[in-house]
Protein backbone atom coordinates (compact mmCIF):
# COMPACT_ATOMS: atom_id res chain seq x y z
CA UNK A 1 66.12 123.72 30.81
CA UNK A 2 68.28 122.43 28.21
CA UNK A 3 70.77 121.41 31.27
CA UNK A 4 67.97 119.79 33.38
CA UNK A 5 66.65 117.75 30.18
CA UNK A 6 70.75 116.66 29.92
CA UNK A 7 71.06 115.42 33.53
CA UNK A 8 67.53 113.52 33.27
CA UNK A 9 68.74 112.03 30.22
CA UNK A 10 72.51 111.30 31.76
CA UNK A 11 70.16 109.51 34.88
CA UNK A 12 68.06 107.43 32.54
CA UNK A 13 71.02 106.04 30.88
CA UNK A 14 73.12 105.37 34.20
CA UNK A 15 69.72 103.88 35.29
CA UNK A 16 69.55 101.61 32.15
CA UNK A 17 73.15 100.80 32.40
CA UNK A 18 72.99 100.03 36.08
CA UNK A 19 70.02 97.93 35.30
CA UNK A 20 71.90 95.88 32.74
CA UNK A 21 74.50 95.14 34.73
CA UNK A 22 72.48 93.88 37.89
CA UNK A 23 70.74 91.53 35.01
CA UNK A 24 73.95 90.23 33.87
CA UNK A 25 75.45 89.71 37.19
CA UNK A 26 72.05 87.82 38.14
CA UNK A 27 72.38 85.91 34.87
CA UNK A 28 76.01 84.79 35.60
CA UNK A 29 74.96 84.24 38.98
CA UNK A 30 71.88 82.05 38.23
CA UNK A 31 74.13 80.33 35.64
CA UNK A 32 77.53 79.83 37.98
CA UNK A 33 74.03 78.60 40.73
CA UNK A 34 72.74 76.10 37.97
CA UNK A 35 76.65 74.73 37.08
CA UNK A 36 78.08 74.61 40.56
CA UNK A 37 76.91 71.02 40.69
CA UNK A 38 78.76 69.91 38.00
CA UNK A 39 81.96 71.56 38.86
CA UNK A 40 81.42 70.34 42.41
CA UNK A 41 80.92 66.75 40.86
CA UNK A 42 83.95 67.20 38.89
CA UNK A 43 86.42 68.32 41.51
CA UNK A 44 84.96 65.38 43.60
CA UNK A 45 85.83 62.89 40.74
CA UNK A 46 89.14 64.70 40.26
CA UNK A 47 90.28 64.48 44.35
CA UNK A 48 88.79 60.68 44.50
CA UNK A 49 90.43 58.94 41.44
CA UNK A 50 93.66 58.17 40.30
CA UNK A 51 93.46 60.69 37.32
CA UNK A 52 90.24 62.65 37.30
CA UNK A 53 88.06 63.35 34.11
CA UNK A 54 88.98 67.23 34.31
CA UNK A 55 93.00 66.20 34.59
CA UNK A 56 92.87 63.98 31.99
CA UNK A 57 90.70 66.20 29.69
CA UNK A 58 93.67 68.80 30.10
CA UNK A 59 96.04 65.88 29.00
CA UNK A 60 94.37 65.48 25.83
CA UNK A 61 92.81 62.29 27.41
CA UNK A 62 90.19 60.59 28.66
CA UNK A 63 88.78 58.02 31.40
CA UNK A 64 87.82 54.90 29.56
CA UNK A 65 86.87 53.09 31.81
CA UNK A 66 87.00 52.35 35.61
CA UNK A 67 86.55 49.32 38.08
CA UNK A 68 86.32 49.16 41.84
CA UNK A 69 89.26 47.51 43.40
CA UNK A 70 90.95 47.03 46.46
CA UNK A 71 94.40 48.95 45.62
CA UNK A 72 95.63 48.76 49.12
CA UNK A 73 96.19 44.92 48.40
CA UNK A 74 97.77 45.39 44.86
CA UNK A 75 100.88 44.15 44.23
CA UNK A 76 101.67 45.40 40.68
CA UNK A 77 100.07 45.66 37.30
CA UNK A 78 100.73 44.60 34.06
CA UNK A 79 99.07 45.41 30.71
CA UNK A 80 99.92 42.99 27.60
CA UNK A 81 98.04 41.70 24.71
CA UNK A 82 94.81 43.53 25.02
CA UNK A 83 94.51 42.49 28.99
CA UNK A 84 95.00 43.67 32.42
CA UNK A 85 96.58 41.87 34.91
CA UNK A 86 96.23 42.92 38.29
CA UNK A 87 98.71 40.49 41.17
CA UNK A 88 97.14 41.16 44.55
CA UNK A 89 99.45 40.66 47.95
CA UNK A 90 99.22 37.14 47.85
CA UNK A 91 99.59 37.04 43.77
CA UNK A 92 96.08 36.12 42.79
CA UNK A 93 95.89 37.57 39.31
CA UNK A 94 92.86 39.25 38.34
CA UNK A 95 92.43 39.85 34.52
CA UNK A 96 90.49 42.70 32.77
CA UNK A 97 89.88 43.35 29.45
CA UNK A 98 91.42 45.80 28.41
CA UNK A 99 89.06 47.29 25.69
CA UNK A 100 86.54 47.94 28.26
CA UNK A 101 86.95 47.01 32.11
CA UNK A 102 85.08 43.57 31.70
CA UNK A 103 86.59 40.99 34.60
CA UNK A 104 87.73 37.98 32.62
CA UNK A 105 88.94 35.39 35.26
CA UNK A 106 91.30 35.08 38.57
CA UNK A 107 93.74 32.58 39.29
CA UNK A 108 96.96 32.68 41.18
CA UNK A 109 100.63 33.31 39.59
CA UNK A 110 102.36 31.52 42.69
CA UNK A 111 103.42 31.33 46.16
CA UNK A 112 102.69 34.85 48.17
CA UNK A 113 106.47 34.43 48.33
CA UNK A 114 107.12 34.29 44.99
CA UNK A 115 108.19 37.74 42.78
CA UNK A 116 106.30 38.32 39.83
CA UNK A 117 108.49 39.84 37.51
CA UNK A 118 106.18 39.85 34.17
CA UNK A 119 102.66 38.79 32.59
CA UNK A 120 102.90 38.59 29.40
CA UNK A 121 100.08 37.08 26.68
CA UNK A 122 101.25 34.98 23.96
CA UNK A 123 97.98 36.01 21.07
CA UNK A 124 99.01 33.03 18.67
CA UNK A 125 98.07 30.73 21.18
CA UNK A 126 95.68 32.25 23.79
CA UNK A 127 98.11 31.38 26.90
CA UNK A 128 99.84 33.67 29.27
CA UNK A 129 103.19 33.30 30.79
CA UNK A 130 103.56 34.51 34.50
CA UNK A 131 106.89 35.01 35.26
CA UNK A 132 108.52 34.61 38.53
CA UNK A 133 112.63 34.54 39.22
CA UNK A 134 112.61 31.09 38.64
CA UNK A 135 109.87 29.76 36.69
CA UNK A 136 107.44 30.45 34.24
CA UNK A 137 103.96 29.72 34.53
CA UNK A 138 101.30 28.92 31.80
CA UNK A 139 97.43 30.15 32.29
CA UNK A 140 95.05 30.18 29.65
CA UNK A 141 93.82 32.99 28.61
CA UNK A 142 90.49 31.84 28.23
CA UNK A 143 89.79 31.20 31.95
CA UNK A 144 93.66 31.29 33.60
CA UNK A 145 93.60 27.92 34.34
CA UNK A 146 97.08 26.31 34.35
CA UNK A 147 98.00 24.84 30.76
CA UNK A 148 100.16 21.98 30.48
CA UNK A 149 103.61 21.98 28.34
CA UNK A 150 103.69 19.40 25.71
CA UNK A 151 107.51 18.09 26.98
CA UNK A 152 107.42 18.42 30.32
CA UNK A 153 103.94 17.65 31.53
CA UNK A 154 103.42 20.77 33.53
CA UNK A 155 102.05 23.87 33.80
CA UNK A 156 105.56 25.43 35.08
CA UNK A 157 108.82 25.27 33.81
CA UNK A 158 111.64 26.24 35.95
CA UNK A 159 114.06 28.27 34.47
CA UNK A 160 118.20 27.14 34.41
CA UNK A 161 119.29 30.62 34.69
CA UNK A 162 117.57 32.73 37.40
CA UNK A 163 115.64 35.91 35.80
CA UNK A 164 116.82 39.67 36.88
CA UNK A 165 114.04 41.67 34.34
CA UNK A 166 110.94 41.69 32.45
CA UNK A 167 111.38 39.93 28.44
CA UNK A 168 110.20 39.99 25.13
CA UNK A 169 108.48 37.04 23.59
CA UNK A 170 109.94 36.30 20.02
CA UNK A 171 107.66 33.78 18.26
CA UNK A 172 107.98 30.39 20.61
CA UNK A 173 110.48 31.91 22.63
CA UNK A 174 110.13 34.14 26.10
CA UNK A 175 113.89 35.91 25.99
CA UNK A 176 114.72 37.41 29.23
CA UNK A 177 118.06 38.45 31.02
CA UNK A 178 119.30 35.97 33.60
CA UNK A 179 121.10 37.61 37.50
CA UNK A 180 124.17 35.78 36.52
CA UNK A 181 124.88 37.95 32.74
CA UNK A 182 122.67 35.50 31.02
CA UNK A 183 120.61 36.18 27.80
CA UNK A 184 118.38 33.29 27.68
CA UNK A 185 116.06 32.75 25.34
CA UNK A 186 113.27 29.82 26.88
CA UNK A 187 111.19 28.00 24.37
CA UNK A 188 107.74 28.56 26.33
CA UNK A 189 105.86 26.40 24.34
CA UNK A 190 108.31 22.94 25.51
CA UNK A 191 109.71 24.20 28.71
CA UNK A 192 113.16 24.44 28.06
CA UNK A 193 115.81 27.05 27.13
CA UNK A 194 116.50 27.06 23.88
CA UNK A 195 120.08 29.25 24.47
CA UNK A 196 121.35 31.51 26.24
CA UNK A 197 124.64 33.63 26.18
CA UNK A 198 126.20 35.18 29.18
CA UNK A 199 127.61 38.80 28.39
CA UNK A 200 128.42 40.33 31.99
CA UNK A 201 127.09 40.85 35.22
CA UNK A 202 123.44 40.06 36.17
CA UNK A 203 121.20 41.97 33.27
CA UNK A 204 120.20 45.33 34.05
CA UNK A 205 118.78 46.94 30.29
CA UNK A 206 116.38 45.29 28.33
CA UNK A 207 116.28 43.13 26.36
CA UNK A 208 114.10 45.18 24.01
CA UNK A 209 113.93 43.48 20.11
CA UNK A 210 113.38 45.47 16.90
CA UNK A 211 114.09 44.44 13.02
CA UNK A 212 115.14 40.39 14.04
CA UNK A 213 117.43 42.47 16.74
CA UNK A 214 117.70 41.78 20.31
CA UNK A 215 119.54 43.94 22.44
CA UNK A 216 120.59 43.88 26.42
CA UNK A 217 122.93 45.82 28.91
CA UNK A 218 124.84 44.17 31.73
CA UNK A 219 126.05 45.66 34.97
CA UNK A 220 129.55 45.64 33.98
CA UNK A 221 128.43 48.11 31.24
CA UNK A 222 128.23 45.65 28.27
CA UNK A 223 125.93 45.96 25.94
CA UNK A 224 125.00 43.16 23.27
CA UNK A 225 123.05 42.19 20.25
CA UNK A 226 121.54 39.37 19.13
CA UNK A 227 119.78 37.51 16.12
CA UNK A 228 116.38 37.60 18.08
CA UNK A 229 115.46 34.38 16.40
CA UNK A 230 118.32 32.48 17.28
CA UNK A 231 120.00 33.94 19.73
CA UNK A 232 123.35 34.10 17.56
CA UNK A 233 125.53 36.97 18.66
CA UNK A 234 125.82 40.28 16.16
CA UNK A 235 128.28 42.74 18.35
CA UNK A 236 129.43 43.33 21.71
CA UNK A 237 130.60 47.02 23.42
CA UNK A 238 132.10 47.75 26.63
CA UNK A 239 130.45 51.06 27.83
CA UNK A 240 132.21 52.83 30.71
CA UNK A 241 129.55 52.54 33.99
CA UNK A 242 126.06 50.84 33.38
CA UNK A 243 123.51 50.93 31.44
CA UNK A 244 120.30 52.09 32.47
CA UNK A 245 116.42 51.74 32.03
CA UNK A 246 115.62 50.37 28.39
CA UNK A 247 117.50 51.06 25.33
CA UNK A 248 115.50 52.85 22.71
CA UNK A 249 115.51 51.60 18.76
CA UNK A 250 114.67 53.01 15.44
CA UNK A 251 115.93 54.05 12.30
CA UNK A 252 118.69 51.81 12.69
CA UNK A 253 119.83 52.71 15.59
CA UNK A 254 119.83 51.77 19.57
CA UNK A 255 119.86 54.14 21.76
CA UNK A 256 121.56 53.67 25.38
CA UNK A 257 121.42 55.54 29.05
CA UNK A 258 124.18 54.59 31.29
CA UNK A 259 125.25 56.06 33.96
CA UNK A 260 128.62 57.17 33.43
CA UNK A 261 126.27 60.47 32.22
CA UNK A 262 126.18 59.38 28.82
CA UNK A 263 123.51 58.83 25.95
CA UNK A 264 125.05 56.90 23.27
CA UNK A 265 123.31 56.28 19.68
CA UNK A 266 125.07 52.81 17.91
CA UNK A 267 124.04 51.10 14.99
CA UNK A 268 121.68 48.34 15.64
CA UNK A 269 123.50 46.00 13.26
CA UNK A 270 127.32 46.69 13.28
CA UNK A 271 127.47 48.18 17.04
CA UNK A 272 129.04 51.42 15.41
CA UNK A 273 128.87 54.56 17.60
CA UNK A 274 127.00 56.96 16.02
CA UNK A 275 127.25 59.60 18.02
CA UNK A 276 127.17 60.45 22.06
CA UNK A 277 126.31 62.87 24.03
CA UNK A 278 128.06 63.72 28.03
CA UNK A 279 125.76 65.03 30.87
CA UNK A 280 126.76 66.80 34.01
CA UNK A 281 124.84 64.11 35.68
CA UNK A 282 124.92 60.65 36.16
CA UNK A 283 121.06 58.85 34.12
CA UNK A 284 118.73 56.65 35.80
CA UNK A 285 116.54 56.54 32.86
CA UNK A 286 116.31 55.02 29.65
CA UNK A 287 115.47 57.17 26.39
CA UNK A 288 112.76 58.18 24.34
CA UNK A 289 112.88 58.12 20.58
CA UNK A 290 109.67 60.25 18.91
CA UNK A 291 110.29 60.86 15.45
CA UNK A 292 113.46 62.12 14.54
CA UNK A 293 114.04 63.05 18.09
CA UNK A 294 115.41 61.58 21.67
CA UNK A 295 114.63 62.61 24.92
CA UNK A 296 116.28 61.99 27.95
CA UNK A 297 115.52 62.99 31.23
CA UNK A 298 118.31 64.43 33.42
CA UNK A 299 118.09 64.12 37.20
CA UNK A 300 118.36 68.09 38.13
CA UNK A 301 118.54 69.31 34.61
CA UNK A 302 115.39 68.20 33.47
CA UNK A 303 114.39 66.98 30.12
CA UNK A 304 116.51 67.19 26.74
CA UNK A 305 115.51 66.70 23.03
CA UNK A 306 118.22 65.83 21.20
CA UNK A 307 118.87 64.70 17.42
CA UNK A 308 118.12 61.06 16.71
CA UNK A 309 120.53 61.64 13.52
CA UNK A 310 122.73 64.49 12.94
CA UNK A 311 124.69 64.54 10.15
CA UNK A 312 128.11 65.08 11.05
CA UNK A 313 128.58 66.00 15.11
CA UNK A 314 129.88 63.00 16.79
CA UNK A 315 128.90 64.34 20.36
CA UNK A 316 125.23 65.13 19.67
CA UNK A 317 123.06 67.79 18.87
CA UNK A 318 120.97 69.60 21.92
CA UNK A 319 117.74 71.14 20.34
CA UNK A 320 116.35 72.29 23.60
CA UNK A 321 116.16 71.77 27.28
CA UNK A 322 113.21 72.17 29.58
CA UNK A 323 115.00 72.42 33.50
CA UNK A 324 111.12 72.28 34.83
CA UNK A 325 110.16 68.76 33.08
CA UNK A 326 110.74 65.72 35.48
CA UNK A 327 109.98 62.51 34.33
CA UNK A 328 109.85 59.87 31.23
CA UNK A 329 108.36 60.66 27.94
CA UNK A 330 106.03 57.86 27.82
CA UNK A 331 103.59 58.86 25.12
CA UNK A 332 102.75 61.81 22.45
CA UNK A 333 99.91 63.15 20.70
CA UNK A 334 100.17 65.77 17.91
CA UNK A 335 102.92 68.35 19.39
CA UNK A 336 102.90 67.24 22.30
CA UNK A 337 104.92 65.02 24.25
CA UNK A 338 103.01 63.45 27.63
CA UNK A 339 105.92 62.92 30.45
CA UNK A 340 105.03 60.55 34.14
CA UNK A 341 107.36 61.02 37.20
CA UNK A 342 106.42 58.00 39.46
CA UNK A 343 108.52 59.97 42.66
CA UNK A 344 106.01 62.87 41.89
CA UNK A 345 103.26 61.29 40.63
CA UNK A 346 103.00 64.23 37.95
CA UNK A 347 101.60 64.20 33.95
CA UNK A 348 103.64 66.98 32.15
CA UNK A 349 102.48 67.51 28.73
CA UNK A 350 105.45 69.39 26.83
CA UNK A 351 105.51 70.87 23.09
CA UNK A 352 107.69 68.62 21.48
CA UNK A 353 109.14 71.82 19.71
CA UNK A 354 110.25 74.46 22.41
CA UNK A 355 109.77 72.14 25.57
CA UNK A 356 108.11 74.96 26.91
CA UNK A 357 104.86 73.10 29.63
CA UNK A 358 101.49 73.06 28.25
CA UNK A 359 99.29 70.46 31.60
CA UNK A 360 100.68 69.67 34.62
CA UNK A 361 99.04 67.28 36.95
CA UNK A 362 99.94 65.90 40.16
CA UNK A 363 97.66 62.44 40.95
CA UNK A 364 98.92 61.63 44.46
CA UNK A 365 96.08 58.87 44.65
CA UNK A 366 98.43 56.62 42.03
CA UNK A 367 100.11 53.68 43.63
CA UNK A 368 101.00 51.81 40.69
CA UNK A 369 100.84 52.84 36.94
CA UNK A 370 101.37 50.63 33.24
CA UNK A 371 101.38 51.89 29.87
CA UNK A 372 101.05 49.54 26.55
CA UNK A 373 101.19 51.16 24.02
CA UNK A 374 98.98 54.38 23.99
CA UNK A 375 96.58 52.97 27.27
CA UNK A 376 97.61 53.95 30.53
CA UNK A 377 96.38 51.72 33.07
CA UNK A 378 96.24 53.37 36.91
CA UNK A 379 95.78 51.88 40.32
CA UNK A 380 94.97 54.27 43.37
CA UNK A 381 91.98 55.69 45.55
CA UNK A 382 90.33 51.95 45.39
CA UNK A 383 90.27 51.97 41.47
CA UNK A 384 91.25 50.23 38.38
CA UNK A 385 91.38 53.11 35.99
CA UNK A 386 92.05 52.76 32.45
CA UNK A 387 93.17 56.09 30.45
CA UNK A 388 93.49 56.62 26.30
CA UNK A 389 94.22 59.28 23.95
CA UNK A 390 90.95 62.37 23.82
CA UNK A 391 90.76 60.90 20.23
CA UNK A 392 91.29 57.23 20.75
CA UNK A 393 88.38 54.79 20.11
């Protein structure tokens, strides 16, 4: 009897226990029934937009906002002073506001045959220079109606040197680097140049300004500094191939990519060399400088953190490598580092101390992409999609 009593009792438990598990399973089931929406809703949003609420959440971001567009007619974007600028195939500009996706006004920055090489919004002022190879135009920024210059009676002013890349506005001046070696700085609020000083062959790197500093790379592989203000020359250096992407500054330093496979670290006053540091590959990007760090992609070898100041090595110190990371560092957030390959279309968050990959998301619905700052500003899928830090606002 004892025995019988046992195997009744061993029953009732595997009875119990089988019970309990059929619950639970119909529990999850109900619950994975009542969620599937959701998820299904989700991996909808994530296929159909440029970068998904589920891809950016495992960024450490977040969708701000997003407008309805038709991205098969964009032309470019630009993001500057707290406004989106969106050129269409015939270069109709259509500005947002950045803060939260409201349309402002559209006007046109030129000629469908025209290139527009930069929007850029002067605050002290409300205008915004569109500019082309040969010309700047003035909107307002009010309403992007063309503003007439004070000296020359027009809304454009044609430039003396042709522009090769983007600028930086310093105060009244738009500084930009001319096709012929030309560092020109053009007093946007007369219509004239104000100077300009040739330094090599057709500007290829920057100019980028920092600490009354202005500094720009020719083809020939100069590179040159600047009183930002004024435009008089600080230092000239003859680099060995080109220089590429931007230069990087901070802590007194500049920090240049050319592609003669080196990254070089000078002193932004004197034109010093710090330090540099040889690849087995030739650079097609400019640097990064987070912190006391600098990272540089490789093509092939992936992405390297290096120190922004070592104390004695003259050819650079390596702190890690990460051969799977493709791509610029074009933001960070805590201990992490968030990387964007345009060929790829891929967000790569990395741990800014062992390199090792934390996210990696591949957007194939991107056509064009702008940072400012920490907003990231995505066209793609028939959206205008404007991304920010988890945290942010």
């Amino acid at each position: 009897m004892p025995r019988v009593r046992s195997a009744i009792a061993r029953s009732a438990l595997m009875t119990a226990a089988l019970g309990f598990l059929f619950t639970g399973s119909l529990d999850a089931a109900q619950n994975a029934e009542q969620s599937t929406p959701m998820d299904a809703r989700l991996q909808k949003l994530d296929e159909s937009m440029p970068l998904g609420p589920r891809s950016a959440r495992s960024l450490g971001l977040r969708v701000d906002w997003r407008e309805p567009i038709d991205s098969k007619d964009c032309r470019g974007v630009f993001v500057s002073g707290g406004m989106v600028f969106v050129i269409s195939s015939n270069n109709e500009i259509t500005c947002y506001d950045t803060s939260n996706g409201q349309l402002l006004w559209r006007g046109f920055g030129g000629n469908p045959t025209d290139s527009i090489i930069d929007v850029r919004r002067v605050n002290q002022n409300n205008h915004v220079l569109i500019v082309r190879a040969s010309s700047i135009l003035t909107l307002s920024a009010l309403t992007g109606i063309p503003v007439m210059n004070d000296a020359s009676q027009s809304s454009v002013q044609s430039f003396e040197w042709l522009a090769s890349t983007p600028g930086v506005v310093v105060e009244d001046k738009y500084v930009y680097g001319g096709l012929g070696g030309e560092v020109v700085w053009q007093n946007w609020k007369i219509g004239f140049p104000a100077e300009a000083n040739r330094i090599g062959r057709k500007i290829v790197s920057g100019p980028v300004a920092h600490s009354n500093v202005l500094v720009a790379g020719a083809r020939d592989g100069t590179i040159a500094a600047f009183n930002s203000r004024n435009g008089i020359g600080l230092w000239q250096k003859k680099l060995l191939g080109a220089p590429v992407g931007l230069p990087s500054t901070g802590g007194g330093k500049v920090f240049v990519a050319s592609d003669d496979q080196h990254l070089r670290a000078l002193d932004i006053h004197e034109g010093n060399l710090e330090w540099s540091y040889l690849f087995k590959r030739s650079l097609k990007h400019g640097p990064a400088l987070v912190g006391n760090s600098v990272y540089q992609s490789v093509p092939d070898e992936g992405l390297y953190r290096l120190e922004a100041s070592p104390k004695n090595p003259i050819d650079g110190v390596v702190l890690w490598t990460a051969p799977e990371v493709v791509g610029q560092v074009v933001g960070h957030s805590g201990e992490l580092l968030l990387v964007w390959d345009q060929e790829s279309k891929t967000f790569t968050t990395v741990s800014k101390a062992t390199g090792s990959v934390d996210t990696k998301v591949q957007s194939h619905g991107v056509d064009h992409a702008a940072m400012d700052g920490s907003t990231i500003v995505l066209i793609g899928n028939g959206e205008l999609e404007c991304v920010v830090p988890a945290g942010s606002r």
